[in-house]
Protein backbone atom coordinates (compact mmCIF):
# COMPACT_ATOMS: atom_id res chain seq x y z
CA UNK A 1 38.28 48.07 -170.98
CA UNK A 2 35.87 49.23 -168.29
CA UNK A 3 37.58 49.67 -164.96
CA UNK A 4 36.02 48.86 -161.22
CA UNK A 5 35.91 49.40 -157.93
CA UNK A 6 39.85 50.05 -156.95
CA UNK A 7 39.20 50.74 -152.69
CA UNK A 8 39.03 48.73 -150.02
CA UNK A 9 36.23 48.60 -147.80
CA UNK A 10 36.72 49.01 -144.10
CA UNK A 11 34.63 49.66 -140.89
CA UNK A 12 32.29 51.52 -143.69
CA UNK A 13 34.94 53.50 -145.61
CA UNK A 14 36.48 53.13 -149.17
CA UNK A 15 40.10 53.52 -148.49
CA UNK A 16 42.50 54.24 -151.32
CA UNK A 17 45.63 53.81 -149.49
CA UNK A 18 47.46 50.80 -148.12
CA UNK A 19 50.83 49.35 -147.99
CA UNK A 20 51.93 51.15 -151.20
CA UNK A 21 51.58 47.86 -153.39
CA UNK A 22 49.08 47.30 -155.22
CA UNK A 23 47.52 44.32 -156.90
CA UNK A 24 46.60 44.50 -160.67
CA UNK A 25 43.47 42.76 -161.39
CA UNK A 26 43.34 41.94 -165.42
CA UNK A 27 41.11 40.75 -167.20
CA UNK A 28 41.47 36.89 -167.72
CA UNK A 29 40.98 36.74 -171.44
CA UNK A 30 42.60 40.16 -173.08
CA UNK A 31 45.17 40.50 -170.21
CA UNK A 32 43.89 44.42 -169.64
CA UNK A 33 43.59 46.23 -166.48
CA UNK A 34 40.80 46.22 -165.43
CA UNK A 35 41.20 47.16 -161.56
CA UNK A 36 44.51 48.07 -159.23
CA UNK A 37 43.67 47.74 -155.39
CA UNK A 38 45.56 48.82 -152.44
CA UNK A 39 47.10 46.12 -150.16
CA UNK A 40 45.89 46.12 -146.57
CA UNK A 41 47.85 47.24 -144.19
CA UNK A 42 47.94 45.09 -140.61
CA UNK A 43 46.58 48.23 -138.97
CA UNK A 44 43.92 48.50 -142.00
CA UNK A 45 42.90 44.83 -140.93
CA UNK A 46 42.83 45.85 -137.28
CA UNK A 47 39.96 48.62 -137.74
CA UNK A 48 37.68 46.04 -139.84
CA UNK A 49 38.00 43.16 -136.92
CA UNK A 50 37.14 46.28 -134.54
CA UNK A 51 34.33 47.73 -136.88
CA UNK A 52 33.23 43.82 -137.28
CA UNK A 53 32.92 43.19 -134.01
CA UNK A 54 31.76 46.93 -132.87
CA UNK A 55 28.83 45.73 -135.95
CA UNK A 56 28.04 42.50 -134.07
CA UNK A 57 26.77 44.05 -130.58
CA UNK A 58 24.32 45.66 -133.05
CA UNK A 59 23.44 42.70 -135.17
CA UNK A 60 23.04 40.00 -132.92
CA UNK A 61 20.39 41.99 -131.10
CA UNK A 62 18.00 41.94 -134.51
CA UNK A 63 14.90 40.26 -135.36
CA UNK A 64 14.34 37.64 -137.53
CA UNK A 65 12.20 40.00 -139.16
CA UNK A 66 14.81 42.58 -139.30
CA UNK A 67 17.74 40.34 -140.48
CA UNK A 68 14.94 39.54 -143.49
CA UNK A 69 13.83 42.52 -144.17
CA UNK A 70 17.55 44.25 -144.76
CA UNK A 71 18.44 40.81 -146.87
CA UNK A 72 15.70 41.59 -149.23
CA UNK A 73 16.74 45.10 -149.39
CA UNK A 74 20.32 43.70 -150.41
CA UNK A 75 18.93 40.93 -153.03
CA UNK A 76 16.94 43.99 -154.66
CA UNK A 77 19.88 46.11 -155.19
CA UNK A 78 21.51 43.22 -156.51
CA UNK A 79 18.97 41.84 -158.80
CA UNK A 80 19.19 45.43 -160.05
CA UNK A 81 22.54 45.46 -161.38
CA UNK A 82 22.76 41.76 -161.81
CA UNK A 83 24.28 42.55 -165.53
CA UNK A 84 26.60 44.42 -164.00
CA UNK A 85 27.83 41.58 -162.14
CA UNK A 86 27.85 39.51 -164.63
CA UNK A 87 30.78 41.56 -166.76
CA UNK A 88 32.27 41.81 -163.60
CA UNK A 89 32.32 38.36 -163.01
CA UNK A 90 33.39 37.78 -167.21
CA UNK A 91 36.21 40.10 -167.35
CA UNK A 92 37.81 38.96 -163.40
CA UNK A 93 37.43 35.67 -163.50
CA UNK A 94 37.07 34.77 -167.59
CA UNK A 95 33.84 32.72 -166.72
CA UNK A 96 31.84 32.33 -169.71
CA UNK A 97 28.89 34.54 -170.29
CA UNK A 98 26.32 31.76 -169.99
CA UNK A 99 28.73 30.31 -166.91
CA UNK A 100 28.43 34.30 -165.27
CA UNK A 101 24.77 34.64 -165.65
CA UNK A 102 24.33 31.10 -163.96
CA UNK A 103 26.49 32.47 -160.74
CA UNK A 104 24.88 35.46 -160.39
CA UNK A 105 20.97 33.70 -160.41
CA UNK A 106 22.89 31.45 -157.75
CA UNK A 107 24.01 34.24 -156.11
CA UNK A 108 20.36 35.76 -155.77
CA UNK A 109 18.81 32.20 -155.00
CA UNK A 110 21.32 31.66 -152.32
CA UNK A 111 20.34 35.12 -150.55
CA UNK A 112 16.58 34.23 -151.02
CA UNK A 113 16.86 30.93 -149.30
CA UNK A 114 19.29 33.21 -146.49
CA UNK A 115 15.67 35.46 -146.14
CA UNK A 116 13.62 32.25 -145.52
CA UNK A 117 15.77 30.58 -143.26
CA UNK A 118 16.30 33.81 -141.28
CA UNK A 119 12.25 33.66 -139.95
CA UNK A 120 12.30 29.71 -139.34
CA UNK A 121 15.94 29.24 -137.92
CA UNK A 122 15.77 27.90 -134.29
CA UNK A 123 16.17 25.81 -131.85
CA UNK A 124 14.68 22.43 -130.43
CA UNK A 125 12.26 21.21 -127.94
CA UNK A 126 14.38 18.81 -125.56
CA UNK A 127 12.41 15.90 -124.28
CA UNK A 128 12.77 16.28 -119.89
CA UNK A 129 9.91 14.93 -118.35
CA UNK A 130 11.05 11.57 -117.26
CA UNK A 131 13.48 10.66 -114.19
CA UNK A 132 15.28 13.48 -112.56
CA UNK A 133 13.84 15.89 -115.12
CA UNK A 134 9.70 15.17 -114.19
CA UNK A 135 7.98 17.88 -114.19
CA UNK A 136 10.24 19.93 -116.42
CA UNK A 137 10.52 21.73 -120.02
CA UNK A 138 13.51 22.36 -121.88
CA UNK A 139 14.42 24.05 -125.01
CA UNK A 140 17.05 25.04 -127.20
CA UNK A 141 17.96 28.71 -128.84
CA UNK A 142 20.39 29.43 -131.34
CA UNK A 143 22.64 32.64 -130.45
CA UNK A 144 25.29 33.98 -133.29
CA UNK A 145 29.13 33.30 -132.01
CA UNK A 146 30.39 36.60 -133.81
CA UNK A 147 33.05 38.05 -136.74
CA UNK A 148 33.14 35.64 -139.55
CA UNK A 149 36.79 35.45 -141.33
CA UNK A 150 36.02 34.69 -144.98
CA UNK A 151 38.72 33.39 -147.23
CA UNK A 152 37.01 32.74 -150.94
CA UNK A 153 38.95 31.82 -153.75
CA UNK A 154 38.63 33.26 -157.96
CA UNK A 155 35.80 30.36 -159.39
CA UNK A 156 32.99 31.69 -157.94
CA UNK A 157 34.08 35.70 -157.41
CA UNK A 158 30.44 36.23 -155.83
CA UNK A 159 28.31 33.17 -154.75
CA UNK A 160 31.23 31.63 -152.58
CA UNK A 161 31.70 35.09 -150.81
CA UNK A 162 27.96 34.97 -150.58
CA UNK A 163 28.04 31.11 -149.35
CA UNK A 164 29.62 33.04 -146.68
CA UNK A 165 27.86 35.93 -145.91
CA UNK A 166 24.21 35.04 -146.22
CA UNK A 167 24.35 33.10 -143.75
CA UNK A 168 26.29 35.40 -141.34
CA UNK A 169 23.52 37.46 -142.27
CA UNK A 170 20.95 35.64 -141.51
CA UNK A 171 22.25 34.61 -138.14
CA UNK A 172 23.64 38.02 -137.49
CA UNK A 173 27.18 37.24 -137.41
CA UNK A 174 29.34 40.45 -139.19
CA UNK A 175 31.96 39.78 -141.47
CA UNK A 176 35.59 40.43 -142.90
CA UNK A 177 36.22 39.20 -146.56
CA UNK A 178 39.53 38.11 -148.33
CA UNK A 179 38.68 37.97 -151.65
CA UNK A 180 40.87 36.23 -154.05
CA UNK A 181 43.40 37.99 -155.52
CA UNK A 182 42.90 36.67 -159.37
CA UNK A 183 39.25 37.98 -158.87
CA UNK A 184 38.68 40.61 -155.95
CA UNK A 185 35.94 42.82 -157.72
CA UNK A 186 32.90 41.07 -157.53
CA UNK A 187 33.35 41.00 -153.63
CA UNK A 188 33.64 44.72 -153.58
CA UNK A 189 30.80 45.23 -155.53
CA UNK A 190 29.12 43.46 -153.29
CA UNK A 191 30.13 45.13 -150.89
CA UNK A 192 28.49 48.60 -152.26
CA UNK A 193 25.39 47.36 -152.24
CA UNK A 194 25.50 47.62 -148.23
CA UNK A 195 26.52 50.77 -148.31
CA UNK A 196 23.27 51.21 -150.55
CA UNK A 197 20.72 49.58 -148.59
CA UNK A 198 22.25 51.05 -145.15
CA UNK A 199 23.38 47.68 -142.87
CA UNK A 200 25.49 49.34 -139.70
CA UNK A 201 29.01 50.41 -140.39
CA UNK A 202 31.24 47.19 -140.04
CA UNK A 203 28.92 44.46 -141.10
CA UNK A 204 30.99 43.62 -144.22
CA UNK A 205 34.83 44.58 -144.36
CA UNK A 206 36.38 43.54 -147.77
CA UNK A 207 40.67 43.63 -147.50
CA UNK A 208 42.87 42.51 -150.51
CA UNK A 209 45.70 42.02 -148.76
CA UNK A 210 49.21 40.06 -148.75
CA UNK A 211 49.72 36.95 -146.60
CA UNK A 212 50.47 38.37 -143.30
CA UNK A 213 47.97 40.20 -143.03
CA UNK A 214 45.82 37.70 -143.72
CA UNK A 215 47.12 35.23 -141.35
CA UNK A 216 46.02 38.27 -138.65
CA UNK A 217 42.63 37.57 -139.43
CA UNK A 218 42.80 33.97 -139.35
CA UNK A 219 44.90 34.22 -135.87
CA UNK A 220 43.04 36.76 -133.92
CA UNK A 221 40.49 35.64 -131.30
CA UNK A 222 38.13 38.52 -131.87
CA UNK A 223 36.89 36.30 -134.82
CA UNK A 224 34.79 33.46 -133.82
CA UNK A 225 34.82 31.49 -136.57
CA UNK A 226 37.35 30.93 -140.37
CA UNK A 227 35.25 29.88 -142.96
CA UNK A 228 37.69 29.16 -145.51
CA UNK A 229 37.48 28.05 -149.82
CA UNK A 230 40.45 27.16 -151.28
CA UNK A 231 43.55 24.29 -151.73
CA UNK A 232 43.67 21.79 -149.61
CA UNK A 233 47.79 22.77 -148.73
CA UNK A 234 46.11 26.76 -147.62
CA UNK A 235 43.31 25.13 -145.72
CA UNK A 236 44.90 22.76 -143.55
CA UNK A 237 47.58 25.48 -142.76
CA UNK A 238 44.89 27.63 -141.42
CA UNK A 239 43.62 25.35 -139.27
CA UNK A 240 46.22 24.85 -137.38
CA UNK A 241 47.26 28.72 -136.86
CA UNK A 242 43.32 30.06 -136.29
CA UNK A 243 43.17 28.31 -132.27
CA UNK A 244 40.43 27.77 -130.60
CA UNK A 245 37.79 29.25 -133.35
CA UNK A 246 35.13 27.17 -135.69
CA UNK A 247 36.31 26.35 -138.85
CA UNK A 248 34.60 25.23 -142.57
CA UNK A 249 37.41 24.25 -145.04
CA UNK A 250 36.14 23.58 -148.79
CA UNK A 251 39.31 22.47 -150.12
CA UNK A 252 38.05 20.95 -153.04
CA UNK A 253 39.01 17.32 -155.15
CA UNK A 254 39.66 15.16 -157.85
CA UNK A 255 35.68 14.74 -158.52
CA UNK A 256 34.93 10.79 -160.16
CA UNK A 257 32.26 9.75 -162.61
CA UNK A 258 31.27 6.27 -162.48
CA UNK A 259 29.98 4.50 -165.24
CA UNK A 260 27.92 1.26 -164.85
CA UNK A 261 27.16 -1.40 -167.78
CA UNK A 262 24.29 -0.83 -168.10
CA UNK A 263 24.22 3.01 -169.17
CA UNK A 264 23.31 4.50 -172.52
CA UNK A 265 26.71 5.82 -172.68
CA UNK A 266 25.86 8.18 -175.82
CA UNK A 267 23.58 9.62 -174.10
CA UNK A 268 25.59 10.71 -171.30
CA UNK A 269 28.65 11.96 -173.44
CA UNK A 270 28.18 15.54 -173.58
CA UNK A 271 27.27 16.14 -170.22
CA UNK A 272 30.29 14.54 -168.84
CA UNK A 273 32.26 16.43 -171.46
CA UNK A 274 30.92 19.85 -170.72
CA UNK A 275 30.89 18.25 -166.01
CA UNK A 276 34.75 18.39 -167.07
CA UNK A 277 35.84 21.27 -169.69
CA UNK A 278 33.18 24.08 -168.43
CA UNK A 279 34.88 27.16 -167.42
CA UNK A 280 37.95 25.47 -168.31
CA UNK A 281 37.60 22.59 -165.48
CA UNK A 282 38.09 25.47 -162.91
CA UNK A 283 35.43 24.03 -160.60
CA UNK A 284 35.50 22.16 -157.35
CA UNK A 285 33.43 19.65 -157.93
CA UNK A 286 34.81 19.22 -161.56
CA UNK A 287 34.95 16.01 -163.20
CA UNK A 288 38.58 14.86 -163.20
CA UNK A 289 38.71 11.09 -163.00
CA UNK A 290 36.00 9.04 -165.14
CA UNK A 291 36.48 5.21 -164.32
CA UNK A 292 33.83 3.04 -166.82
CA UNK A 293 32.74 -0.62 -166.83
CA UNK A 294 35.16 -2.19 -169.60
CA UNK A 295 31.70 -3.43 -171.03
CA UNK A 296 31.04 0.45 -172.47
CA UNK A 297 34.41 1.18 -172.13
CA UNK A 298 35.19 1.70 -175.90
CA UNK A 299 32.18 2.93 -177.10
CA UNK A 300 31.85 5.54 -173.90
CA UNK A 301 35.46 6.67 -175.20
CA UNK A 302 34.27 7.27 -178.80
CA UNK A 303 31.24 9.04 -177.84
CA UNK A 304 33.72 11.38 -175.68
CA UNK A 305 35.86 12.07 -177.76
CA UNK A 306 33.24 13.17 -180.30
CA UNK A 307 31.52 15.65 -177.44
CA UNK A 308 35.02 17.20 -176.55
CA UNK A 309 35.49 18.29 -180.19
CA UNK A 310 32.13 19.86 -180.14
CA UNK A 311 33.02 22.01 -177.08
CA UNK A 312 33.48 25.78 -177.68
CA UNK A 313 36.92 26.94 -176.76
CA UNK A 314 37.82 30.86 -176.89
CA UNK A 315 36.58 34.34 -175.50
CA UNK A 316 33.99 34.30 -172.33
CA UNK A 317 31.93 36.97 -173.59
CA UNK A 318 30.98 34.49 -176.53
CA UNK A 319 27.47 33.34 -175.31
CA UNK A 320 28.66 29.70 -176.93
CA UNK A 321 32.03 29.43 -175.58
CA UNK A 322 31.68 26.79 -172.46
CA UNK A 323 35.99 26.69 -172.21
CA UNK A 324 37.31 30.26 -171.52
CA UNK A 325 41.05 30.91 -170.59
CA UNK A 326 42.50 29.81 -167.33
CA UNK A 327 42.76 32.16 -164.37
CA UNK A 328 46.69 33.26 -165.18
CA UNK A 329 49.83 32.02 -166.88
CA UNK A 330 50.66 30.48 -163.88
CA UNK A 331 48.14 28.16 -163.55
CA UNK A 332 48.30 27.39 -167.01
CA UNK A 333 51.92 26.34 -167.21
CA UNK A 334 51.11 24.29 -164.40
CA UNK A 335 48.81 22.38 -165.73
CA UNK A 336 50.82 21.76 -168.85
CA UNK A 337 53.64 20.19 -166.90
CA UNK A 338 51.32 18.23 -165.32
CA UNK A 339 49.88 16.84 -168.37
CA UNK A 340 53.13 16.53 -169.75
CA UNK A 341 54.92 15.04 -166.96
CA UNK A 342 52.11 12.18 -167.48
CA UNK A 343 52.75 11.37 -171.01
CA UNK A 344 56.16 11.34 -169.98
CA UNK A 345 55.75 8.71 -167.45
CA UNK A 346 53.06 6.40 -170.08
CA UNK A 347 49.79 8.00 -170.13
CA UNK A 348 48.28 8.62 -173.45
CA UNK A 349 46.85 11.41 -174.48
CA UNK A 350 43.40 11.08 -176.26
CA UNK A 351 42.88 14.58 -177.25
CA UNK A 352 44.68 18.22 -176.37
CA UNK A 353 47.06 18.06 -174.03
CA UNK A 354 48.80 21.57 -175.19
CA UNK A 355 48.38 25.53 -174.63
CA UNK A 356 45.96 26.86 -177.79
CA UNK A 357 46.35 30.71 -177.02
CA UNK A 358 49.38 31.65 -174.75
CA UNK A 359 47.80 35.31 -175.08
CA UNK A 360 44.61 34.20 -174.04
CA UNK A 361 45.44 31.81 -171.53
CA UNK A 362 43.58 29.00 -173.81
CA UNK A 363 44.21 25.56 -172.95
CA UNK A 364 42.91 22.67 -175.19
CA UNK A 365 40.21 20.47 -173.40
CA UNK A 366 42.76 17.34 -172.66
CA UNK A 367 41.80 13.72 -172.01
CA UNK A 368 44.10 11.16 -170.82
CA UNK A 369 44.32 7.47 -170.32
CA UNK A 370 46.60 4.79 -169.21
CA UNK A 371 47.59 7.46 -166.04
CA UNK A 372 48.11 5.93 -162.38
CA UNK A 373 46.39 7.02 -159.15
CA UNK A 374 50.30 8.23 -158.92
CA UNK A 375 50.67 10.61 -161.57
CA UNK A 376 49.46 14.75 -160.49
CA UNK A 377 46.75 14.47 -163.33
CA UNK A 378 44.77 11.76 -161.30
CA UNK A 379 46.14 12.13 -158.13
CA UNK A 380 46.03 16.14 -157.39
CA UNK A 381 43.48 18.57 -158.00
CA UNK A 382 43.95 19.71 -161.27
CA UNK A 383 41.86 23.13 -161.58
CA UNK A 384 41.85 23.02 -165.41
CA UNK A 385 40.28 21.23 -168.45
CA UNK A 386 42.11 18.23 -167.94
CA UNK A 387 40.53 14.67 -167.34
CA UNK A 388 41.62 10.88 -166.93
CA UNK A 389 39.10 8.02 -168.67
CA UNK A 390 40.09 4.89 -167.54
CA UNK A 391 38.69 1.20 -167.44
CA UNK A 392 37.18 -0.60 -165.09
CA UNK A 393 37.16 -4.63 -164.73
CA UNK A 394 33.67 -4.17 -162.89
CA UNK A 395 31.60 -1.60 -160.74
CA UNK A 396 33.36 -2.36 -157.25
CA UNK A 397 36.29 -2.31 -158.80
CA UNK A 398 35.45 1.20 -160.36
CA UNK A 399 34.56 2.30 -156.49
CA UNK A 400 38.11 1.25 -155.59
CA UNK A 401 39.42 3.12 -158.15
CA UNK A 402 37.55 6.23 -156.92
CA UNK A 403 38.45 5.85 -153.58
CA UNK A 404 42.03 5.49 -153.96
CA UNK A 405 42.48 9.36 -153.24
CA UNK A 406 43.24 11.59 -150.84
CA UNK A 407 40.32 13.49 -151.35
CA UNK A 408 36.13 12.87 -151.28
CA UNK A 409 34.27 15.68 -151.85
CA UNK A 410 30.91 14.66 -154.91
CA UNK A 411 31.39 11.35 -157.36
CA UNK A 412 28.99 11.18 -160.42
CA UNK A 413 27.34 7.53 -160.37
CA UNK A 414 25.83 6.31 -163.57
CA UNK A 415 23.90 2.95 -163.42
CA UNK A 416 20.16 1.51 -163.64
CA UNK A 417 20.73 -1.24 -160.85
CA UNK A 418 19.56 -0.47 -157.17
CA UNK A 419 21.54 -2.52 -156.29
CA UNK A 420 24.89 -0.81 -157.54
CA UNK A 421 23.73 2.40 -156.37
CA UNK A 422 23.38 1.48 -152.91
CA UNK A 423 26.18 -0.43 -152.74
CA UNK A 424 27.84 3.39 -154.20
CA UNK A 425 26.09 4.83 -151.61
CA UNK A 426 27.60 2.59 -148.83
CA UNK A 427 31.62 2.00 -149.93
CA UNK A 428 31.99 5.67 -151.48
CA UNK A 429 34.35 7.67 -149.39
CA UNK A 430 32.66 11.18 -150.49
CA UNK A 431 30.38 13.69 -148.99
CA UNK A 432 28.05 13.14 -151.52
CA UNK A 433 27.30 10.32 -154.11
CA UNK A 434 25.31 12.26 -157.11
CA UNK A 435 22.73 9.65 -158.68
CA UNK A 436 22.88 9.79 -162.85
CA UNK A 437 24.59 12.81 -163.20
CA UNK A 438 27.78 14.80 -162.73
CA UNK A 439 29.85 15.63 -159.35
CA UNK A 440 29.31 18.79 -160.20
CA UNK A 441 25.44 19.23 -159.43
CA UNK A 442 24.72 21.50 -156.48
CA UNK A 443 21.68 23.05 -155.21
CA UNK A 444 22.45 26.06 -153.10
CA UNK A 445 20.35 25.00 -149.89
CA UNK A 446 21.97 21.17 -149.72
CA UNK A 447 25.13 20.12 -147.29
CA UNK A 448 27.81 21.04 -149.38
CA UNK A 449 31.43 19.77 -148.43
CA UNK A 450 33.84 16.60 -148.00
CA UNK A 451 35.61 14.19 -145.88
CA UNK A 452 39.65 13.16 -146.15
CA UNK A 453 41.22 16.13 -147.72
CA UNK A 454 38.62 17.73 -149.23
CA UNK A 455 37.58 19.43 -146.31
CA UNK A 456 36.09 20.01 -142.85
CA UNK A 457 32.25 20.99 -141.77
CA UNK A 458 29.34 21.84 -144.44
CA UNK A 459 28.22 24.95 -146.60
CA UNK A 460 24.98 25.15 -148.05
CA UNK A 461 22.52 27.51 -145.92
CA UNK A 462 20.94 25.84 -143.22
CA UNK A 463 24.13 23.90 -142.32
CA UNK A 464 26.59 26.86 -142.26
CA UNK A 465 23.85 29.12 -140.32
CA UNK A 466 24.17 25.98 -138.00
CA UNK A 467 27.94 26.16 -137.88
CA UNK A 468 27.73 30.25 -136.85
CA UNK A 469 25.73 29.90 -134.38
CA UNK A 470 25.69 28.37 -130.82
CA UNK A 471 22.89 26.59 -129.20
CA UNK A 472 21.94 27.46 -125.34
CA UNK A 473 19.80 25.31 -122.95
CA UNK A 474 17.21 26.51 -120.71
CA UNK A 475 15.21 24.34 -118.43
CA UNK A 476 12.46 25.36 -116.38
């Protein structure tokens, strides 16, 4: 099993040494080392904040040109070993190969649009001339606020860090990376590719590190801003530790579908299927909770059923597996209480609903019904191939039934009437209603994020290069 990057990259060095622990990074499906990393020390995370911000006074003094230029110099050297990332990506994270390939063109689309938004980011022309301002012009500029703190989590080992730090780029904010511990290695491949195309020393400072530490980061008022992806329990903790800093917290859901009448409910069956079960449901904007018109109801089930039992369960590197093992035994015991805990309390269990592989960390695609907005399955997010199909009496009652939870991040809404889908539009407690399709649809460039628990500010690059920078006023 091939082995990767083992250092930790800080203020422009690869340091071997830390607290004397080390994480073990395996991969997800043949449980085989594939990477040990030093933990950070506290003084380790002092020198990146100091490198970071030392990077900054650099940085923020750059062209728009310049901040484009070195950005294509970066996407090149990543385009360049894009396969590589993709086995990283495979073996860290057990994302299927298909699944890996589609992050990593992300990846490189995200940093494009980060080039093109870097020449045409600015400002606004503030109407004056009227009153007490006659006679004058006004105008606003856009000025970076700083060190980033980026927290990302193991589903998306590269294009969440790089949600992160194109943008930074872009603006010329610096940054300093936690990378999740279940998948680290992508983000310190990344970071290589720095060193490669020659951005100042301090730019990008990757730390694996143990909580403490961490919380330094988030605390310290050298950083401007914590963008952070991750639980909703983590995110709101953060918050309130981090001061007086910007925050962006993607903290994720219990993603609906909504299924109208009036929809060809075949037709629809194995993209919901494969909106719930790819990767093994280990997706944000997964679908979790599928509420349908009692109309379709039976024949929507049916037609399920059938598309779940033509999903591919097994080894990521198969280019026709879509359902690859869970991140760790942890999570996967978890979500087998869960499930279990729900047919204990009257749900029924459609199909799966038990571990397949406890060596490879398989767990069966798993549909319930009869669950309550009470039980974990609906109610929580559960970050595995787990969904609950229930009926609705009609299509506002189906919007209740999505809204009844603590989170609104993306809800899938299938109809043909107008009139339903603006009335989805309107009641839908969500940051985005998706029209015909899955929750889980997301360009790179759109406002990306939720309201309730699911989170705080917006991703996507125009709207996080918005939330790390500052605008000034001039009149004159």
């Amino acid at each position: 099993m091939k082995k990767y990057q083992s250092h930790n990259f800080i203020a422009g060095k690869w340091q071997s040494e830390g607290t004397g622990e080390f994480l073990v990074v395996l991969d997800k499906y043949h449980a085989k080392e594939i990477g040990k990393i030093p933990q950070a020390t506290e003084q380790q995370m002092e020198d990146a904040i100091v490198a970071a911000n030392e990077a900054f006074e650099i940085t923020k003094k750059w062209s728009a040109c310049k901040k484009a230029e070195m950005m294509q110099k970066l996407y090149d050297r990543l385009d360049a070993r894009k396969d590589e990332f993709i086995d990283i990506i495979i073996n860290e994270g057990g994302k299927p190969r298909s699944y890996a390939t589609n992050e990593v063109d992300r990846s490189l689309m995200t940093l494009k649009l980060a080039i093109e938004e870097a020449t045409r980011f600015g400002g606004e022309m503030v109407p004056m001339d009227w009153g007490a301002g006659e006679g004058k012009m006004a105008l606003t500029h856009r000025f970076p606020i700083g060190v980033i703190a980026c927290i990302t989590p193991f589903n998306f080992p590269l294009n969440l860090v790089m949600h992160k730090v194109a943008p930074a780029l872009a603006t010329g904010c610096t940054t300093v990376i936690k990378p999740a511990p279940q998948a680290p290695m992508s983000c310190l491949a990344f970071a290589e590719l720095f060193e490669e195309v020659g951005y100042p020393v301090g730019v990008i400072n990757v730390l694996v590190c143990d909580i403490p530490v961490a919380e330094k980061l988030v605390k310290d008022e050298r950083v401007a801003k914590l963008s952070f992806t991750g639980s909703d329990k983590v995110g709101w903790y953060l918050k309130s530790i981090c001061g007086k800093k910007k925050v962006t917290l993607e903290l994720g859901g219990n993603a609906a579908v909504i299924i109208d009448e009036d929809t060809d409910v075949k037709a629809i069956s194995d993209l919901i299927a494969k909106g719930a079960y790819l990767y093994a449901g280990q997706i944000c904007i997964s679908t979790q909770r599928i509420f349908v018109h009692e109309k379709v109801y039976d024949r929507f089930q049916s037609a399920l059923i059938e598309s779940i039992g033509n999903l591919k369960v097994g080894d990521a590197q198969d280019e026709s597996v879509l359902v690859g093992p869970v991140i760790d035994k942890g999570h996967m015991k978890r979500i087998d209480s869960w499930v279990q805990e729900a047919k204990a309390e009257g749900a029924t269990i459609l199909t799966g609903g038990s571990i397949t592989s406890d060596k490879h960390n398989l767990y069966a695609p798993t549909l319930i019904t009869n669950s309550t907005s009470k039980m974990k399955v609906a109610a929580e997010e559960v970050f595995g191939p787990v969904a609950v199909l229930e009926k609705a009496d009609s299509f506002e009652d189906a919007i209740r039934m999505s809204n009844d939870s603590k989170y609104g991040l993306q809800v899938g809404v299938f109809t043909n009437s107008l009139k339903n889908f603006k009335y989805a539009f309107s009641e839908l407690e969500v940051g985005g209603v998706i029209m015909n399709n899955i929750p889980g649809f997301r360009i790179d460039h759109m406002p990306y994020g939720g309201v309730k628990d699911s989170g705080l500010g917006r991703e996507g690059l125009k709207y996080a290069m918005d939330e790390m920078t500052e605008g000034k006023l001039i009149v004159y």
